[in-house]
Each structure stands twice: as C-alpha cells, then as structure tokens.
N, C-alpha and C. Protein backbone atom coordinates (compact mmCIF):
# COMPACT_ATOMS: atom_id res chain seq x y z
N UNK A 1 229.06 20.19 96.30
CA UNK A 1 230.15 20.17 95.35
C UNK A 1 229.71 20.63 93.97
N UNK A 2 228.20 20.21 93.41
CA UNK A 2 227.54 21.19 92.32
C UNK A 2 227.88 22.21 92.18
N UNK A 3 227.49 22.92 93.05
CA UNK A 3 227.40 24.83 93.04
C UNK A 3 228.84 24.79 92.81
N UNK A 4 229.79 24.12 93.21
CA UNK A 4 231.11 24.80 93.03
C UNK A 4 231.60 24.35 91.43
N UNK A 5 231.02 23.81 90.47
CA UNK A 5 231.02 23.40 89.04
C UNK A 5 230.20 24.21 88.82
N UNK A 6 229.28 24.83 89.15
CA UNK A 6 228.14 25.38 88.20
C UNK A 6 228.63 27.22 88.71
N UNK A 7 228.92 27.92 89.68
CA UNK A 7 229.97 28.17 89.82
C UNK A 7 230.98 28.74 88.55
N UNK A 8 231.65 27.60 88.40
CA UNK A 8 232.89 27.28 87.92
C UNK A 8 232.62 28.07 86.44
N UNK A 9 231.68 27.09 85.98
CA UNK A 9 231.13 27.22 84.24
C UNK A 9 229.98 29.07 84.06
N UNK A 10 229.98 29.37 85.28
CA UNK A 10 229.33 30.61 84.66
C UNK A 10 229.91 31.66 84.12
N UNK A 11 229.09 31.83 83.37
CA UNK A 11 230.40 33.10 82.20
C UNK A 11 230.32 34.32 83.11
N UNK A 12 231.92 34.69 83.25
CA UNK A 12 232.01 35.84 83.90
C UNK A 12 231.59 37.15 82.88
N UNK A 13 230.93 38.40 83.50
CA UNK A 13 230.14 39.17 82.36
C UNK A 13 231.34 40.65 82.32
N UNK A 14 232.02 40.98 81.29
CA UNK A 14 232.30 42.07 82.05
C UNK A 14 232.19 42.95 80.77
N UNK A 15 231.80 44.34 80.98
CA UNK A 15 231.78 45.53 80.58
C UNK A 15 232.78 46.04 79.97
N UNK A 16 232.66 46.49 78.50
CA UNK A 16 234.02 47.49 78.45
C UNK A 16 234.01 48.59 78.92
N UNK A 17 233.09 49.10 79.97
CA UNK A 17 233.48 49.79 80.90
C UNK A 17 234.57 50.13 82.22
N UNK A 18 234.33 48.95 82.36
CA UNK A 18 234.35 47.93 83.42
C UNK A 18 236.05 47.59 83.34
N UNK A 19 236.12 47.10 82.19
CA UNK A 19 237.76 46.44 81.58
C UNK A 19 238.70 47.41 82.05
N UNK A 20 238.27 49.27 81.16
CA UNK A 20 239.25 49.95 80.92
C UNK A 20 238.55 51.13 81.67
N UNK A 21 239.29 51.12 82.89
CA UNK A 21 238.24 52.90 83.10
C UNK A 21 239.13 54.25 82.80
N UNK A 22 238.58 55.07 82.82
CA UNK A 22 238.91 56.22 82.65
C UNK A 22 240.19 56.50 82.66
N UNK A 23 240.64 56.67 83.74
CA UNK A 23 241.98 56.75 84.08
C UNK A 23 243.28 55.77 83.67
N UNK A 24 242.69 54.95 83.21
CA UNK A 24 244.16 53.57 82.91
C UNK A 24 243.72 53.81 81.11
N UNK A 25 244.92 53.38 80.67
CA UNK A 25 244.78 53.08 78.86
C UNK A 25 244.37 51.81 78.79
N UNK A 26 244.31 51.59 77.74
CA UNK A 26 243.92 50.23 77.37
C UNK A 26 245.00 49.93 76.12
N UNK A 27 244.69 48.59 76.19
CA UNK A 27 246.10 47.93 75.19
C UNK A 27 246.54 48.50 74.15
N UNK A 28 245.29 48.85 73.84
CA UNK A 28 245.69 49.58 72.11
C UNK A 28 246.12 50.79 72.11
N UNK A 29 245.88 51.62 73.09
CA UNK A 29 246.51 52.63 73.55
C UNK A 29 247.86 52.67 73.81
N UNK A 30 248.06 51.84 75.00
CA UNK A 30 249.46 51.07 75.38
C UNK A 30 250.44 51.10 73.83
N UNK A 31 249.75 50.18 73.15
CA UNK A 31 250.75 49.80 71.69
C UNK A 31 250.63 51.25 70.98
N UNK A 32 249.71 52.21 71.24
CA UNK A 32 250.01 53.19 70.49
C UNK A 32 250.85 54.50 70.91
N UNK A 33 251.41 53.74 71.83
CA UNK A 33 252.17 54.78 72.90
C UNK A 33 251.32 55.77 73.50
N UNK A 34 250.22 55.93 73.78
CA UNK A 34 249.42 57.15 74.41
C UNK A 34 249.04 56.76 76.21
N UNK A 35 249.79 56.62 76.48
CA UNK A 35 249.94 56.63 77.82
C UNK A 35 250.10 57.68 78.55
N UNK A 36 248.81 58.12 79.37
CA UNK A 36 249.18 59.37 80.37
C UNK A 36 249.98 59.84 81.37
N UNK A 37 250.75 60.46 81.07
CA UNK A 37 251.24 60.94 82.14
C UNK A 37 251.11 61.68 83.31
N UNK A 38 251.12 61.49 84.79
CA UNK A 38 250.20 62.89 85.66
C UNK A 38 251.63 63.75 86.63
N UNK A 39 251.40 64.43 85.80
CA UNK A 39 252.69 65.29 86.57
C UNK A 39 252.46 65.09 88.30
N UNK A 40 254.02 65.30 88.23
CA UNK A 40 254.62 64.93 89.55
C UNK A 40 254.19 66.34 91.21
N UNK A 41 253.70 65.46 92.01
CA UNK A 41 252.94 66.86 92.88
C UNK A 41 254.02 66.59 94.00
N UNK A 42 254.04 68.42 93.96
CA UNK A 42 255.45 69.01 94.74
C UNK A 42 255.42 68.52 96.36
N UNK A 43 256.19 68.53 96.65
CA UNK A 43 256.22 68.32 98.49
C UNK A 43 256.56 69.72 99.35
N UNK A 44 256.69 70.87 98.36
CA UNK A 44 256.79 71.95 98.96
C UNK A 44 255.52 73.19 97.95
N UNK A 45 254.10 72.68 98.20
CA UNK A 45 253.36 74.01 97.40
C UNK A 45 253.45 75.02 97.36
N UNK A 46 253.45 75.50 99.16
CA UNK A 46 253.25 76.82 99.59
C UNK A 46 254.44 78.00 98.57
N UNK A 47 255.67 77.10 98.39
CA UNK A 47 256.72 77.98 97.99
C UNK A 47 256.40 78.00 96.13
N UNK A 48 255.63 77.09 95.61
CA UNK A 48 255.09 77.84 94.03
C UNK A 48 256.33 77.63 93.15
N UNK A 49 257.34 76.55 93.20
CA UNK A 49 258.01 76.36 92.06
C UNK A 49 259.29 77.34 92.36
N UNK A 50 259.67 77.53 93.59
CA UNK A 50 260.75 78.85 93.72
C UNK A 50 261.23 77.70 94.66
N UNK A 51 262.54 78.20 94.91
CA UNK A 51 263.37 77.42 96.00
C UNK A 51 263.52 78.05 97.13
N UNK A 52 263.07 79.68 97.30
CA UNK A 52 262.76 79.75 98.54
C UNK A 52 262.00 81.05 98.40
N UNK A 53 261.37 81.55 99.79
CA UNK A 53 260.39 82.55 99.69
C UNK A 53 260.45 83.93 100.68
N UNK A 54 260.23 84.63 100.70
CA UNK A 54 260.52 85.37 102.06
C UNK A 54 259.22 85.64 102.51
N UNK A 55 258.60 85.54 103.59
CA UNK A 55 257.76 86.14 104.83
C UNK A 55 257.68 86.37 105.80
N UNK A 56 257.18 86.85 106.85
CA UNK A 56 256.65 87.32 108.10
C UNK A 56 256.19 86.40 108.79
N UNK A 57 256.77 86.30 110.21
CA UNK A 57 256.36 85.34 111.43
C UNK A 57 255.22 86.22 111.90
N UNK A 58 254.35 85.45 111.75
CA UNK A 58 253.16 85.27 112.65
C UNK A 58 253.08 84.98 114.23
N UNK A 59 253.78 84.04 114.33
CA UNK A 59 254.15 83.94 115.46
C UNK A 59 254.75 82.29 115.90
N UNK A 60 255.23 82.31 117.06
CA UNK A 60 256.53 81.24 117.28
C UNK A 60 256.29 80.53 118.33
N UNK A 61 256.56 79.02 118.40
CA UNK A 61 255.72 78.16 119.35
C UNK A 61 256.85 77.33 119.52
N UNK A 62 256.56 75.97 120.22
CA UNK A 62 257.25 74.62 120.59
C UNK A 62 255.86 73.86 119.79
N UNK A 63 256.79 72.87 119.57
CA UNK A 63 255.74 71.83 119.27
C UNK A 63 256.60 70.11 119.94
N UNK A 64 255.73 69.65 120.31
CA UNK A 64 256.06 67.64 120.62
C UNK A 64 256.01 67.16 119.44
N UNK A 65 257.52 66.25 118.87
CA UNK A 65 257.39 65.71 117.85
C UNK A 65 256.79 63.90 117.85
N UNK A 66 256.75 63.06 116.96
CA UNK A 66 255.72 62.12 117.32
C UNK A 66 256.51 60.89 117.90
N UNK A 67 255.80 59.59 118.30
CA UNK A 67 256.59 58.75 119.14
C UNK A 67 257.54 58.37 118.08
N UNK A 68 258.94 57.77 118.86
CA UNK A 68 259.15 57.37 120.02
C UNK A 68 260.02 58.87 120.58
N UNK A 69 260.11 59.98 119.60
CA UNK A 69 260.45 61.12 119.96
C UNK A 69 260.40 61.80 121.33
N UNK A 70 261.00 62.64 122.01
CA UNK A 70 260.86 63.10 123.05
C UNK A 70 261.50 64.42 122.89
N UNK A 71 260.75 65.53 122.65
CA UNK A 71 261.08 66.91 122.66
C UNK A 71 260.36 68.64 122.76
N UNK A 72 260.91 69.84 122.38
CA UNK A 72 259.85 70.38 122.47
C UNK A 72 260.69 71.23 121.39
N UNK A 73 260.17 71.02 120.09
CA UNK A 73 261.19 71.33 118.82
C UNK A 73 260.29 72.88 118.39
N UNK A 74 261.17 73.37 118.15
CA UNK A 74 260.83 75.56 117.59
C UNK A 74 260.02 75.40 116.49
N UNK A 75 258.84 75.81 116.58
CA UNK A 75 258.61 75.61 115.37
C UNK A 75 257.89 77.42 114.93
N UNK A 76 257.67 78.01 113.62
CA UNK A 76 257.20 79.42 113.35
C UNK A 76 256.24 79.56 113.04
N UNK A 77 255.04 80.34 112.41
CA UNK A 77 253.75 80.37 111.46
C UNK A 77 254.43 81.05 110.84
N UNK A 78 254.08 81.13 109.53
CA UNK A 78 255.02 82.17 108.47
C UNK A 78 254.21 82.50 107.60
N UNK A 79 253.84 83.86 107.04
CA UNK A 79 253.11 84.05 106.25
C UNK A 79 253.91 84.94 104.85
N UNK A 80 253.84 83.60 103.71
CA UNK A 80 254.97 83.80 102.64
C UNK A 80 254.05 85.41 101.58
N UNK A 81 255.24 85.58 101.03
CA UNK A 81 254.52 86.31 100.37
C UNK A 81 253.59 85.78 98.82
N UNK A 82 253.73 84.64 98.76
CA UNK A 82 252.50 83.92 97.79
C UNK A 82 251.25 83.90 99.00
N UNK A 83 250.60 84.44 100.17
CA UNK A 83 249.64 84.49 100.80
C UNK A 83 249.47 83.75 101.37
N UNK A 84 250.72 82.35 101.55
CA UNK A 84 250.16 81.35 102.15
C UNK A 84 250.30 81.39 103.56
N UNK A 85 250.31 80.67 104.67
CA UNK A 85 250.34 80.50 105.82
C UNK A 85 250.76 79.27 105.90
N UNK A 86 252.26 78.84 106.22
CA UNK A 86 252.86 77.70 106.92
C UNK A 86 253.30 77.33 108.05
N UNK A 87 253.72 76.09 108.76
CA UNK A 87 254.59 75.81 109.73
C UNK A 87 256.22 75.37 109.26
N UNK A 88 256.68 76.20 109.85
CA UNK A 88 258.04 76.29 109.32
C UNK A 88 258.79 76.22 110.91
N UNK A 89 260.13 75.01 110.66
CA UNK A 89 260.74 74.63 111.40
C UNK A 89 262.05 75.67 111.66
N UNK A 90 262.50 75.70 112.62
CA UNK A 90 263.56 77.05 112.48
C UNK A 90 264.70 75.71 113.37
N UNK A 91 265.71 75.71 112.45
CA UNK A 91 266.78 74.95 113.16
C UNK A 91 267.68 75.16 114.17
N UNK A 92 268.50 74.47 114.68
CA UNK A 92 269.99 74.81 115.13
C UNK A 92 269.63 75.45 116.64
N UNK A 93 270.27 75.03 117.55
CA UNK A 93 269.81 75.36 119.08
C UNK A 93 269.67 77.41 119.47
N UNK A 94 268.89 77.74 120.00
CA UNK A 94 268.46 79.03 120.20
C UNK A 94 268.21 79.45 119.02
N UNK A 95 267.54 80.47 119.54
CA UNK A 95 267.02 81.69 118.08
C UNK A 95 266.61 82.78 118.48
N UNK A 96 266.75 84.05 117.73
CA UNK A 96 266.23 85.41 118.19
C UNK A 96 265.01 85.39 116.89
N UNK A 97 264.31 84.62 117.30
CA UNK A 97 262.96 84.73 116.17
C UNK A 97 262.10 85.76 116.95
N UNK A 98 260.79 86.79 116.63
CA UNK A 98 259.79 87.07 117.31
C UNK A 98 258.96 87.48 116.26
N UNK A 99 257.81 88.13 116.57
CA UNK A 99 256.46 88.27 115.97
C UNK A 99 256.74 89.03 114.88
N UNK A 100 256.72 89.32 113.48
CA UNK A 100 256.59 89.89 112.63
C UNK A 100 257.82 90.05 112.27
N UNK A 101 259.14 89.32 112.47
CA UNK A 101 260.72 89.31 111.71
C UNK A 101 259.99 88.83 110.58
N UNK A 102 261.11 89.49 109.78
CA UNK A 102 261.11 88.52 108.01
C UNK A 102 261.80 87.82 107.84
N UNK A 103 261.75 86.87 107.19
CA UNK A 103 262.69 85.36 107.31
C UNK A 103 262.33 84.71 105.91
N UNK A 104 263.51 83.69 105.93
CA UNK A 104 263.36 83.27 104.44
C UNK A 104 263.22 81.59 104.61
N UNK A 105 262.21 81.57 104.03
CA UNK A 105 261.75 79.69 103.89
C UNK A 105 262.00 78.90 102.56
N UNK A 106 262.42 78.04 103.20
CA UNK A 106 262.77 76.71 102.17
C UNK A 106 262.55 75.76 102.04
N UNK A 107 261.93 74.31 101.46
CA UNK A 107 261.60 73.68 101.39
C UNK A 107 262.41 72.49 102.43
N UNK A 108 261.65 71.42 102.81
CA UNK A 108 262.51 70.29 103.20
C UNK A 108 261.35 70.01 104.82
N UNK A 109 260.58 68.81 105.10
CA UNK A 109 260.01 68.52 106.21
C UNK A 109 261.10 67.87 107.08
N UNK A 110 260.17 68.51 108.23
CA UNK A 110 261.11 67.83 109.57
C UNK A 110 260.04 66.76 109.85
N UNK A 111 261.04 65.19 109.73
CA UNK A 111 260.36 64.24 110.18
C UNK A 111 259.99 63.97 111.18
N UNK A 112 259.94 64.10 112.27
CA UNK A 112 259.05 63.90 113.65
C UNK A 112 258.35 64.50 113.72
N UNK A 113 258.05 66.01 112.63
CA UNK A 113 256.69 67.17 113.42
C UNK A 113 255.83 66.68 111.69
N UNK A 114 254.38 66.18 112.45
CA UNK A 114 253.32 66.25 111.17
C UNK A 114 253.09 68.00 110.74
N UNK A 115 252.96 68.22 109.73
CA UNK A 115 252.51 69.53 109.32
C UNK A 115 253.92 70.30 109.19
N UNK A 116 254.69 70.36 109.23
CA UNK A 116 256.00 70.88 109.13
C UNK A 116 256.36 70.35 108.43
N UNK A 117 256.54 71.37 106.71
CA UNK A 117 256.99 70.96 105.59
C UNK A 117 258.01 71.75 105.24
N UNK A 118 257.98 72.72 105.54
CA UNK A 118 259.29 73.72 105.12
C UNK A 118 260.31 74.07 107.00
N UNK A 119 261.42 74.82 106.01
CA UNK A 119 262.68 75.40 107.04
C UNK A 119 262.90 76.51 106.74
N UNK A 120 263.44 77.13 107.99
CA UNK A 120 264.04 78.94 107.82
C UNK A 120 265.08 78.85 107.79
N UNK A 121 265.65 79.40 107.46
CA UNK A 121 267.11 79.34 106.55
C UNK A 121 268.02 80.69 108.00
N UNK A 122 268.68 80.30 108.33
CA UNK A 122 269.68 80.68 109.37
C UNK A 122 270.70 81.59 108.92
N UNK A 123 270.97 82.86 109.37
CA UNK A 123 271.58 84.01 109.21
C UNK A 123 271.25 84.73 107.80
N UNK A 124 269.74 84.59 107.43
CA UNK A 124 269.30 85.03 106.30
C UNK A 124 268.26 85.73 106.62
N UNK A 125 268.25 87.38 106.44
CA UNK A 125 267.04 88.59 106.88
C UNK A 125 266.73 89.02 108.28
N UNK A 126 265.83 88.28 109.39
CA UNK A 126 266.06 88.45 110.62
C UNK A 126 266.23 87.52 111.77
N UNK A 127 266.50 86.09 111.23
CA UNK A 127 267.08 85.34 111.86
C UNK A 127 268.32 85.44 111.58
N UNK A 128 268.95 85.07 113.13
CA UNK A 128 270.52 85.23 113.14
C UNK A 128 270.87 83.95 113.12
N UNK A 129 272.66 83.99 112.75
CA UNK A 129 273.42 82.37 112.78
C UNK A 129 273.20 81.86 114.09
N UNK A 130 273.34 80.66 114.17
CA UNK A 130 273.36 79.58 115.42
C UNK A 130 275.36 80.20 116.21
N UNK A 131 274.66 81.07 117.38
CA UNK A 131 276.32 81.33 118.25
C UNK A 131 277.07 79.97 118.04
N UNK A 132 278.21 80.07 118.43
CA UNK A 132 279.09 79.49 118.62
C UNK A 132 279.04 77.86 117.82
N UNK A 133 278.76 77.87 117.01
CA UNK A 133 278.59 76.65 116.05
C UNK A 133 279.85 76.29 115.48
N UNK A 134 280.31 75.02 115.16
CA UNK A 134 281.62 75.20 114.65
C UNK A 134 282.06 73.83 113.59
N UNK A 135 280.80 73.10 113.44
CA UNK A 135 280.97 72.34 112.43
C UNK A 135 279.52 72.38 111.73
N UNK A 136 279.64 72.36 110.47
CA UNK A 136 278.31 72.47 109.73
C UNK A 136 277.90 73.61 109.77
N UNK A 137 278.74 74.56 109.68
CA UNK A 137 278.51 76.18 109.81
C UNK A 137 277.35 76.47 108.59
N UNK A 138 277.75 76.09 107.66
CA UNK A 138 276.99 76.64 106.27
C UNK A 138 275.80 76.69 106.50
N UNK A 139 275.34 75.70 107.28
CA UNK A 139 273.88 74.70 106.78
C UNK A 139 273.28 76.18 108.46
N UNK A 140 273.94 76.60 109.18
CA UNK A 140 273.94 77.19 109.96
C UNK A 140 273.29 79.12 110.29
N UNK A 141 274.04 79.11 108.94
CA UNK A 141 274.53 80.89 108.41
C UNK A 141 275.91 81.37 109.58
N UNK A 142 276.26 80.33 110.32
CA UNK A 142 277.44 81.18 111.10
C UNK A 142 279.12 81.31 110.53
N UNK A 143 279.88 82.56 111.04
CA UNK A 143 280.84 82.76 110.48
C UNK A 143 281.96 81.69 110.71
N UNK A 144 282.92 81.98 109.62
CA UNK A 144 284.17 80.98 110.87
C UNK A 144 285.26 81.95 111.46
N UNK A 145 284.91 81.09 112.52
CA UNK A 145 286.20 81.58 113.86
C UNK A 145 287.03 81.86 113.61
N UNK A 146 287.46 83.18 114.40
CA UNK A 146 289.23 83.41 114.15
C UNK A 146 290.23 82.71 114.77
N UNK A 147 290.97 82.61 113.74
CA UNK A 147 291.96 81.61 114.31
C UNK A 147 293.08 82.24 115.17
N UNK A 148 293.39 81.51 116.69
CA UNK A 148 294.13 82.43 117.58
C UNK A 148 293.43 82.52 118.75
C-alpha cells in the first residue's frame, strides 16, 4: 500500500516539449488566435480541383464488390489527361465501353468497390446513354421518349 503513496507524491516531470508539440498550439497561441489551419484533402485528386476530366480507357473489367455484397460491378482503367491512371466505375446496366474510347470522369466513390473513387459520366464522348431507361434519365445521359 506504500508504493501506491509514494507513487502518488512523485512529481510528475514533464517537458515543454513534451506539453506542446509541434503540431498543436499552445494556450497562448490559442488566446492569440494563431491556430493552424490544415487545408481540407480532396476525395477526388486524380481530377486536380476540376469537376471533371476527360481520358482514355485503358481497359475494362468486372470487379466483386465487398461483403455482404454480391456482384460483378463494370468497372474501367482510365487514363485522365492530368497523367493519372484511375479506377473508374461506369454506371447504369450495359455499356458500349472498349479499349481506348474517350470518356469523361467525375468525381464520387462507389461504396462497395475499394479503390473506385471516381464515375463516367453516361452519354458524354464515347460512352453511350443507358437504352431504354426511363426514370432518372439525367443522371443517365438518355433521351426522353416519345410520347405515342
């Protein structure tokens, strides 16, 4: 029961190293308003501050998305013209995608596929609209039906 009094009474030692590191302010800082700020990191790099990009399929696969998922979802390689190389999800059932179409990418991950951060944008360059679609056309690129 000693040790846990003696213990008790030892002066804890600490460093003003130690207190304030590098990265955090310290109080007086705090009160002097100098608080750092660390800018906010994008969820779409590859595309460089643009909202969308145009490149070239590399080439076009299936991928398994993760549990409890069950599928075999389209996915592209795309090589933007900032040089990058992504996996880009191509939506909406069928597609006339193939090796070296140009296509236009946009930000936004598909949640069940890891590594799939961006989307190809549908009836834009050489992907065509989703046939016969008839609600949520926009999000699609398909026309609307004639009426009759």
């Amino acid at each position: 029961m000693s040790f846990l009094f003696s213990a008790l009474r030892a002066p804890l030692s600490f460093s003003p190293s130690s207190v304030a590191s590098s990265s955090h302010a310290t109080l007086n800082q705090v009160m002097r308003g100098a608080r750092k700020s660390f800018p906010k990191r994008s969820k779409a790099p590859a595309l460089e501050g643009c909202y969308q990009r145009k490149g070239v399929t590399l080439s076009v696969m299936e991928m398994k998305p993760k549990k409890p998922n069950s599928a075999q979802r389209k996915v592209a390689r795309v090589k933007l013209t900032t040089g990058k190389n992504v996996l880009a999800y191509i939506p909406g059932e069928g597609h006339n995608l193939q090796e070296h179409s140009v296509v236009l990418v946009r930000g936004g991950r598909t949640q069940d596929l890891p590594g799939v951060r961006y989307k190809l944008i549908r009836g834009a360059l050489d992907l065509g609209a989703v046939a016969g679609r008839t609600v949520s056309r926009s999000r699609y690129g398909t026309k609307k039906p004639k009426a009759g």
